[in-house]
Protein backbone atom coordinates (compact mmCIF):
# COMPACT_ATOMS: atom_id res chain seq x y z
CA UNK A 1 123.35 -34.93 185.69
CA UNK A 2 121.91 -37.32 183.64
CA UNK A 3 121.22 -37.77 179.76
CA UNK A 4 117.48 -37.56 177.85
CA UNK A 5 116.61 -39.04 175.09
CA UNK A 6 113.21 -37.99 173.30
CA UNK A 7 111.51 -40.20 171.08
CA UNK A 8 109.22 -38.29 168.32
CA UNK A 9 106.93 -38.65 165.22
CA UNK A 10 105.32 -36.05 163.88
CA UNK A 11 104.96 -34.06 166.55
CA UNK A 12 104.94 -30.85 165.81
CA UNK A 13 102.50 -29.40 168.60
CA UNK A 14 104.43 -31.03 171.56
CA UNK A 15 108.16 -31.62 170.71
CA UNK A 16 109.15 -27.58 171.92
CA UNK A 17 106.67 -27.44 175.38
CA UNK A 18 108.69 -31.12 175.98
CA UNK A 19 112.18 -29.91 175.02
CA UNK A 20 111.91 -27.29 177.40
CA UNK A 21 110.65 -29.22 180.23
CA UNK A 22 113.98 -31.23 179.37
CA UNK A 23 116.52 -28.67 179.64
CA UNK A 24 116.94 -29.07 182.76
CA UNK A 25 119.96 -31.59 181.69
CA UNK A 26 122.40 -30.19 179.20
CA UNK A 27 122.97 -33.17 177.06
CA UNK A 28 119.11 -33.92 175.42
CA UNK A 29 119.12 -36.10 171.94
CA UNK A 30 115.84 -36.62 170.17
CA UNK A 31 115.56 -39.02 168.06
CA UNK A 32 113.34 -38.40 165.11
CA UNK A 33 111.36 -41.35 163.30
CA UNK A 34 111.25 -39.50 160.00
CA UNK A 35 108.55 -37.49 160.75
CA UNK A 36 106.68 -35.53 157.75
CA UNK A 37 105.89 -32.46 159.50
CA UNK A 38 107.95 -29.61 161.37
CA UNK A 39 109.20 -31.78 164.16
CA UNK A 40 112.49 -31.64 163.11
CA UNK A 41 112.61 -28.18 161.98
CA UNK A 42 111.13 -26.95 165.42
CA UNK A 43 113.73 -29.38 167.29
CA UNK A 44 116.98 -28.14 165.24
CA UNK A 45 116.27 -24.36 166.88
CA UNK A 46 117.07 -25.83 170.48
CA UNK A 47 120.97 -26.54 171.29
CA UNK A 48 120.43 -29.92 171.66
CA UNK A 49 121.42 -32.93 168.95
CA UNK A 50 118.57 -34.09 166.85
CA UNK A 51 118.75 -37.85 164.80
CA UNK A 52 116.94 -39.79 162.73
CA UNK A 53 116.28 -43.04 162.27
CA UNK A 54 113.33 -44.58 160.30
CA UNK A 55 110.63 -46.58 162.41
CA UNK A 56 110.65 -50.36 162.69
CA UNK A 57 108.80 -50.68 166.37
CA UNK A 58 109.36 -49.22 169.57
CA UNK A 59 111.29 -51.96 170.91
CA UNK A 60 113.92 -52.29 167.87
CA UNK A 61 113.80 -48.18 168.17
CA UNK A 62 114.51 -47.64 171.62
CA UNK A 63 117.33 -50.60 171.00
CA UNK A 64 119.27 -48.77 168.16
CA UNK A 65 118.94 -45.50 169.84
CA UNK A 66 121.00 -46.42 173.01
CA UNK A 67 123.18 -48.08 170.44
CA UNK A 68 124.11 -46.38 168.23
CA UNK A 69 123.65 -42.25 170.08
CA UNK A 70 126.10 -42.25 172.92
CA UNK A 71 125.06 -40.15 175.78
CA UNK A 72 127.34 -37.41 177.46
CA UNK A 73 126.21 -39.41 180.94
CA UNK A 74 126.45 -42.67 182.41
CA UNK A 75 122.51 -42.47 183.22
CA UNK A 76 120.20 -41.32 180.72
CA UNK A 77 115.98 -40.68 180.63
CA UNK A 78 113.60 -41.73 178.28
CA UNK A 79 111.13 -38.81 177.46
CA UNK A 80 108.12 -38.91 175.04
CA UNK A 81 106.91 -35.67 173.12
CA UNK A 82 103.05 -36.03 175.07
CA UNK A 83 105.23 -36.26 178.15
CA UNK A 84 106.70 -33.62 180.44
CA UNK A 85 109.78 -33.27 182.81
CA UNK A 86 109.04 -31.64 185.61
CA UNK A 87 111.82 -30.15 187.79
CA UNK A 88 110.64 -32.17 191.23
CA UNK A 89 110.88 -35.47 189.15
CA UNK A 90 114.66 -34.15 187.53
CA UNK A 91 115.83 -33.25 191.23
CA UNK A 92 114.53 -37.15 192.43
CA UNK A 93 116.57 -38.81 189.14
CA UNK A 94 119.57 -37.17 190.54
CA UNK A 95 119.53 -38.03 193.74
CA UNK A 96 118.02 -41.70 193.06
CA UNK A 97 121.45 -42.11 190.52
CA UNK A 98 123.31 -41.93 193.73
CA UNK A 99 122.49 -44.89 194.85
CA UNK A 100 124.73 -48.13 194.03
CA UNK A 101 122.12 -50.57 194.70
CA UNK A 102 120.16 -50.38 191.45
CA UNK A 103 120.86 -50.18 187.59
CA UNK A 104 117.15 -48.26 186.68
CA UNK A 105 114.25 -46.77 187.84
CA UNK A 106 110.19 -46.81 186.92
CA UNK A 107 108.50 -43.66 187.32
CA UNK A 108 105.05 -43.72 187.14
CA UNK A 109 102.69 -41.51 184.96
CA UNK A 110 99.59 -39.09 185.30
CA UNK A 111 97.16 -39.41 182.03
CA UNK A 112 96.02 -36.05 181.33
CA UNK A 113 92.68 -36.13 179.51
CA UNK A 114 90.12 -33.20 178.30
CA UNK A 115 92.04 -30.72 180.61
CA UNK A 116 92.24 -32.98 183.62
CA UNK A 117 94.32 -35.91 185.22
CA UNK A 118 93.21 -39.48 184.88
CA UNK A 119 93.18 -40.20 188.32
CA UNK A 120 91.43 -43.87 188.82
CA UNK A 121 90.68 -45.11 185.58
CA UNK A 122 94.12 -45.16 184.87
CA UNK A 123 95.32 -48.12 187.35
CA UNK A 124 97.67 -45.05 188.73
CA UNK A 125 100.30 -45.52 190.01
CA UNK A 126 101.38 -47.44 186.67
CA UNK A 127 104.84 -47.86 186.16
CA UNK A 128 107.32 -47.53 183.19
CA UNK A 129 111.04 -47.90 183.00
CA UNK A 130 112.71 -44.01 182.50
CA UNK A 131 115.84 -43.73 184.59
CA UNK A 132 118.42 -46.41 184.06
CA UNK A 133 122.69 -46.75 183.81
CA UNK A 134 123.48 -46.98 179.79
CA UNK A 135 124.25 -50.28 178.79
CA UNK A 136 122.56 -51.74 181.55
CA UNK A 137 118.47 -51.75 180.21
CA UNK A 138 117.10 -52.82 176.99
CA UNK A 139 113.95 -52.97 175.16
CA UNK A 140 112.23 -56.27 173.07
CA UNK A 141 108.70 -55.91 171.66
CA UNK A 142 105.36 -56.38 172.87
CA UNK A 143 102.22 -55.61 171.35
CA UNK A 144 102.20 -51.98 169.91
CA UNK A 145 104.67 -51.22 172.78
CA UNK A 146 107.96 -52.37 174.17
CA UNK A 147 109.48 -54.31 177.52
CA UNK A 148 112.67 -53.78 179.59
CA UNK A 149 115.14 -55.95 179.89
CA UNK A 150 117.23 -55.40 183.17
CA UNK A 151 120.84 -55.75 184.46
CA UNK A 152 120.61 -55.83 187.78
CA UNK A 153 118.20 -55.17 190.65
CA UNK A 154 115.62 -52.28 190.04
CA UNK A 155 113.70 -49.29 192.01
CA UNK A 156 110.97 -47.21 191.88
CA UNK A 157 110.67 -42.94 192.12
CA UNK A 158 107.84 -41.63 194.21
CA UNK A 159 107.73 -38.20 191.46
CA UNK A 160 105.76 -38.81 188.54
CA UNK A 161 105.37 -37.00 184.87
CA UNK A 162 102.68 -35.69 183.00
CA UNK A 163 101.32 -37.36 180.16
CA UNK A 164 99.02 -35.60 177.43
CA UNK A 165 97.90 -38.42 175.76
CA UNK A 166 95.29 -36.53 173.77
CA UNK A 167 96.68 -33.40 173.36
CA UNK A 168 96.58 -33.29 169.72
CA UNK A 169 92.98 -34.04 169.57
CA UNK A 170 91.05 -37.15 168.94
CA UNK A 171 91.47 -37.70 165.31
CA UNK A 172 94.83 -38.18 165.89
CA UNK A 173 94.74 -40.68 168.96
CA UNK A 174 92.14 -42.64 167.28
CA UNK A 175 94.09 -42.95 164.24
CA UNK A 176 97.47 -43.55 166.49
CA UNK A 177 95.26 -46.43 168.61
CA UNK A 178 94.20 -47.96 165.18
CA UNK A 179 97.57 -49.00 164.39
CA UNK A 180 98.12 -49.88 167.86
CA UNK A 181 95.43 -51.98 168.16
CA UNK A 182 96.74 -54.42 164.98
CA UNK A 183 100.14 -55.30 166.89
CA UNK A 184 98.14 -55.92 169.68
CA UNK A 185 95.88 -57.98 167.66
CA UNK A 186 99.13 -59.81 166.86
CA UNK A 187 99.99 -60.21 170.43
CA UNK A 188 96.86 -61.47 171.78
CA UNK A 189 96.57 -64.24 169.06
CA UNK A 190 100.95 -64.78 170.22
CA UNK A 191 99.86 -64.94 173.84
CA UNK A 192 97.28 -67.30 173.30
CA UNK A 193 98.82 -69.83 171.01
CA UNK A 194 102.35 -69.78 173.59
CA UNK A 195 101.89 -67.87 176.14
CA UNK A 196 100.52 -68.90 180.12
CA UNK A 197 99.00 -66.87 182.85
CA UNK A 198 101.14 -66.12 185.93
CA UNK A 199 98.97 -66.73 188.55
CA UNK A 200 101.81 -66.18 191.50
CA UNK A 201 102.65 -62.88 190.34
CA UNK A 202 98.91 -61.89 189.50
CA UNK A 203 97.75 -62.53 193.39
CA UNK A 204 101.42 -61.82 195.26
CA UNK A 205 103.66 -60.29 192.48
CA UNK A 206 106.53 -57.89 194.51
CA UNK A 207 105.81 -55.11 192.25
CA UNK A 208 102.74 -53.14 190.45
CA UNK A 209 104.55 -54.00 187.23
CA UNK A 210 104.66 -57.83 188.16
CA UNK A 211 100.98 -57.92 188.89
CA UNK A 212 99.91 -55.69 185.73
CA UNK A 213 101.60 -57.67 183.10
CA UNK A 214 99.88 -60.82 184.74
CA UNK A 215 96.60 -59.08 184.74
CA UNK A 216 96.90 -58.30 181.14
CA UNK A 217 97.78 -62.03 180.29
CA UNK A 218 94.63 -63.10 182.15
CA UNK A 219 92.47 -60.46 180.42
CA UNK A 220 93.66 -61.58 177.26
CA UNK A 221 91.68 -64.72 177.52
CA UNK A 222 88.38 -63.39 179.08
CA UNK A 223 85.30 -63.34 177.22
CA UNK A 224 83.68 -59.99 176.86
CA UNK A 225 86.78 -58.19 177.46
CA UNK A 226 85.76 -55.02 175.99
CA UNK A 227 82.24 -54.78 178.60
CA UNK A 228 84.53 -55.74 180.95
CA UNK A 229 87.05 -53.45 180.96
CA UNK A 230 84.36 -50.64 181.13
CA UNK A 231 83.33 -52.22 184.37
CA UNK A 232 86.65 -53.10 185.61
CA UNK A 233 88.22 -49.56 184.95
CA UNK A 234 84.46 -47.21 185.79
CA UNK A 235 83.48 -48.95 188.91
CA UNK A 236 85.96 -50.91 190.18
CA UNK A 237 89.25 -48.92 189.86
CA UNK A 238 86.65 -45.88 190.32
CA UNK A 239 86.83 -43.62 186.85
CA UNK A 240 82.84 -42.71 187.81
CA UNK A 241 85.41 -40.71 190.60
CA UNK A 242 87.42 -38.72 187.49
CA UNK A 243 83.87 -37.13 186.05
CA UNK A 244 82.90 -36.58 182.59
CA UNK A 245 86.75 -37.17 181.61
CA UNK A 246 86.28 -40.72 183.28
CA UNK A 247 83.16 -41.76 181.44
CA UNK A 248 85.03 -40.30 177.92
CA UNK A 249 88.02 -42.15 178.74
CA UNK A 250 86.51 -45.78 180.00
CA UNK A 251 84.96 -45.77 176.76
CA UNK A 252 87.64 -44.78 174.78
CA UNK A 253 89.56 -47.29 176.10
CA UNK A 254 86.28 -50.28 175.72
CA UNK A 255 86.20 -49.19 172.25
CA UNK A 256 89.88 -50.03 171.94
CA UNK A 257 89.67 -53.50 173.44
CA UNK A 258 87.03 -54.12 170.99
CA UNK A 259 89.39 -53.21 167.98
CA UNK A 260 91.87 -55.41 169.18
CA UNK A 261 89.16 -58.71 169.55
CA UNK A 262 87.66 -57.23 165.71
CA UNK A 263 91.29 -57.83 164.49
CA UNK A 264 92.24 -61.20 166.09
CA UNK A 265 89.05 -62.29 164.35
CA UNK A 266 89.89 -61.04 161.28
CA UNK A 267 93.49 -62.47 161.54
CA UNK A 268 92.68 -66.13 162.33
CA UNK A 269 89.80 -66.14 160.34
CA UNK A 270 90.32 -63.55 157.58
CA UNK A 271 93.64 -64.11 156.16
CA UNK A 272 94.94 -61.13 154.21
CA UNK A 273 95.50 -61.86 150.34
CA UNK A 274 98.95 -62.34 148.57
CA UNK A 275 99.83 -59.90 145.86
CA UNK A 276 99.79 -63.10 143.30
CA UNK A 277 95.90 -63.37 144.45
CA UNK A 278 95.02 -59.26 144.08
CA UNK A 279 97.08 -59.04 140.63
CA UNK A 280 95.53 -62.30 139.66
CA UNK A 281 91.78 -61.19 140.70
CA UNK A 282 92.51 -57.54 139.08
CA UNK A 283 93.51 -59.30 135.64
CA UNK A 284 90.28 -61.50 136.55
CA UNK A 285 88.06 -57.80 136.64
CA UNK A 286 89.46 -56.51 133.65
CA UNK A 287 88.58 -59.35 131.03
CA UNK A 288 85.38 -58.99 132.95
CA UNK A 289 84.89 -55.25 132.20
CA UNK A 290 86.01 -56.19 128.70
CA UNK A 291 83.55 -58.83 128.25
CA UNK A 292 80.63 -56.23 129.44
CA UNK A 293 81.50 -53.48 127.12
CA UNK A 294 81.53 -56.21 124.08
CA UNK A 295 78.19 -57.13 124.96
CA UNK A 296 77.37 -53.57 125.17
């Protein structure tokens, strides 16, 4: 048996379909970021323990959460509330925890998108860190998202889990990719200014994750890298192959990469205004407005 954690914010719609997919294991902790609708409230009805813990980033979060919530188990999961358990993948952690050789697992993910899965367009299989000893895996930042730190050798799980990425409509994923795309934004401009390329593991890395993260460096400093993702993830990974979904999706996902590039510009070349400068410009306004009504 092994311990999950689920991370939330406001999420309402997809925190009970998840908790049950969960229960499975009888020790499951969510962890709450202060969420302003009935998250919480719909979590508390399940026996399971529910915390909260105000958001910094998903690094920082994941960090304090293995921190400071001890699990019942040695191994514990890491569970989103757009993501599923599903008992073939809970029957693989258990087995997989068996074996001495390795301190954590990645399990790889299926996008589900306007009622279907993601197939090609979503570089599948792609990896993420789940299954792992406690104490044993943390998390730093990077971009809008986060990256493992591991204590010894790693494995991979053939299972996989659902993930609804846009199951509470598209409002709310464009909104969520908004604020994404401004740490990314931050990234980028991080990557570019200190960062390198690793060609080794881009051409001969040992594992899909290897090769990714290299990818994503190199893309970083492409020109036209929203046109070219389109291309890259439509006709050469093959999302012509997932239908109308794939077409919805590769430009979803263009649109995004063009956020990101919007930002960077506006960051290096826009810089945002202290609070002396918008005080001092609103004082500036009034004496202005004052002036006009005199002369009126």
């Amino acid at each position: 048996m092994f311990s999950i954690y689920i991370l939330t914010y406001n999420e309402e719609l997809d925190i009970a379909p998840c908790i049950e997919s969960a229960m499975l294991s009888d020790d499951i902790i969510v962890v709450d970021s202060c969420s302003s609708d009935r998250t919480v409230e719909i979590a508390s009805r399940y026996p399971i323990r529910v915390v909260q813990h105000a958001f910094e980033s998903h690094g920082r979060q994941r960090t304090w959460m293995l921190e400071s919530i001890p699990p019942k188990y040695e191994w514990v999961y890491i569970l989103e509330a757009d993501e599923r358990m599903t008992p073939e993948l809970f029957a693989e952690c258990t087995q997989a925890m068996q074996n001495p050789n390795y301190i954590g697992y990645y399990v790889a993910e299926r996008v589900m998108f306007m009622n279907r899965w993601i197939r090609y367009s979503t570089q599948y299989p792609r990896y993420q860190m789940r299954l792992f000893r406690h104490g044993k895996v943390w998390f730093t930042d990077y971009g809008h998202t986060e990256r493992e730190v591991c204590e010894g050798a790693t494995s991979f799980l053939k299972e996989t889990y659902p993930h609804y990425t846009c199951g509470k409509g598209l409002s709310r994923w464009i909104e969520k990719h908004n604020r994404y795309s401004t740490d990314e934004a931050q990234e980028t401009l991080n990557q570019l200014e200190n960062g390198k390329v690793e060609w080794r593991d881009l051409f001969f890395g040992k594992t899909e994750v290897e090769r990714r993260r290299a990818l994503k460096d190199l893309s970083l400093r492409l020109p036209a890298r929203p046109f070219l993702r389109f291309l890259y993830m439509y006709f050469l990974l093959g999302g012509c192959l997932d239908g109308r979904a794939g077409m919805a999706w590769c430009t979803l996902q263009a649109f995004y990469e063009y956020l990101i590039l919007l930002k960077v510009w506006e960051m290096k070349y826009l810089p945002t205004p202290s609070v002396e400068n918008i005080i001092s410009q609103s004082e500036n306004n009034k004496v202005v407005a004052t002036q006009i009504a005199g002369e009126g």
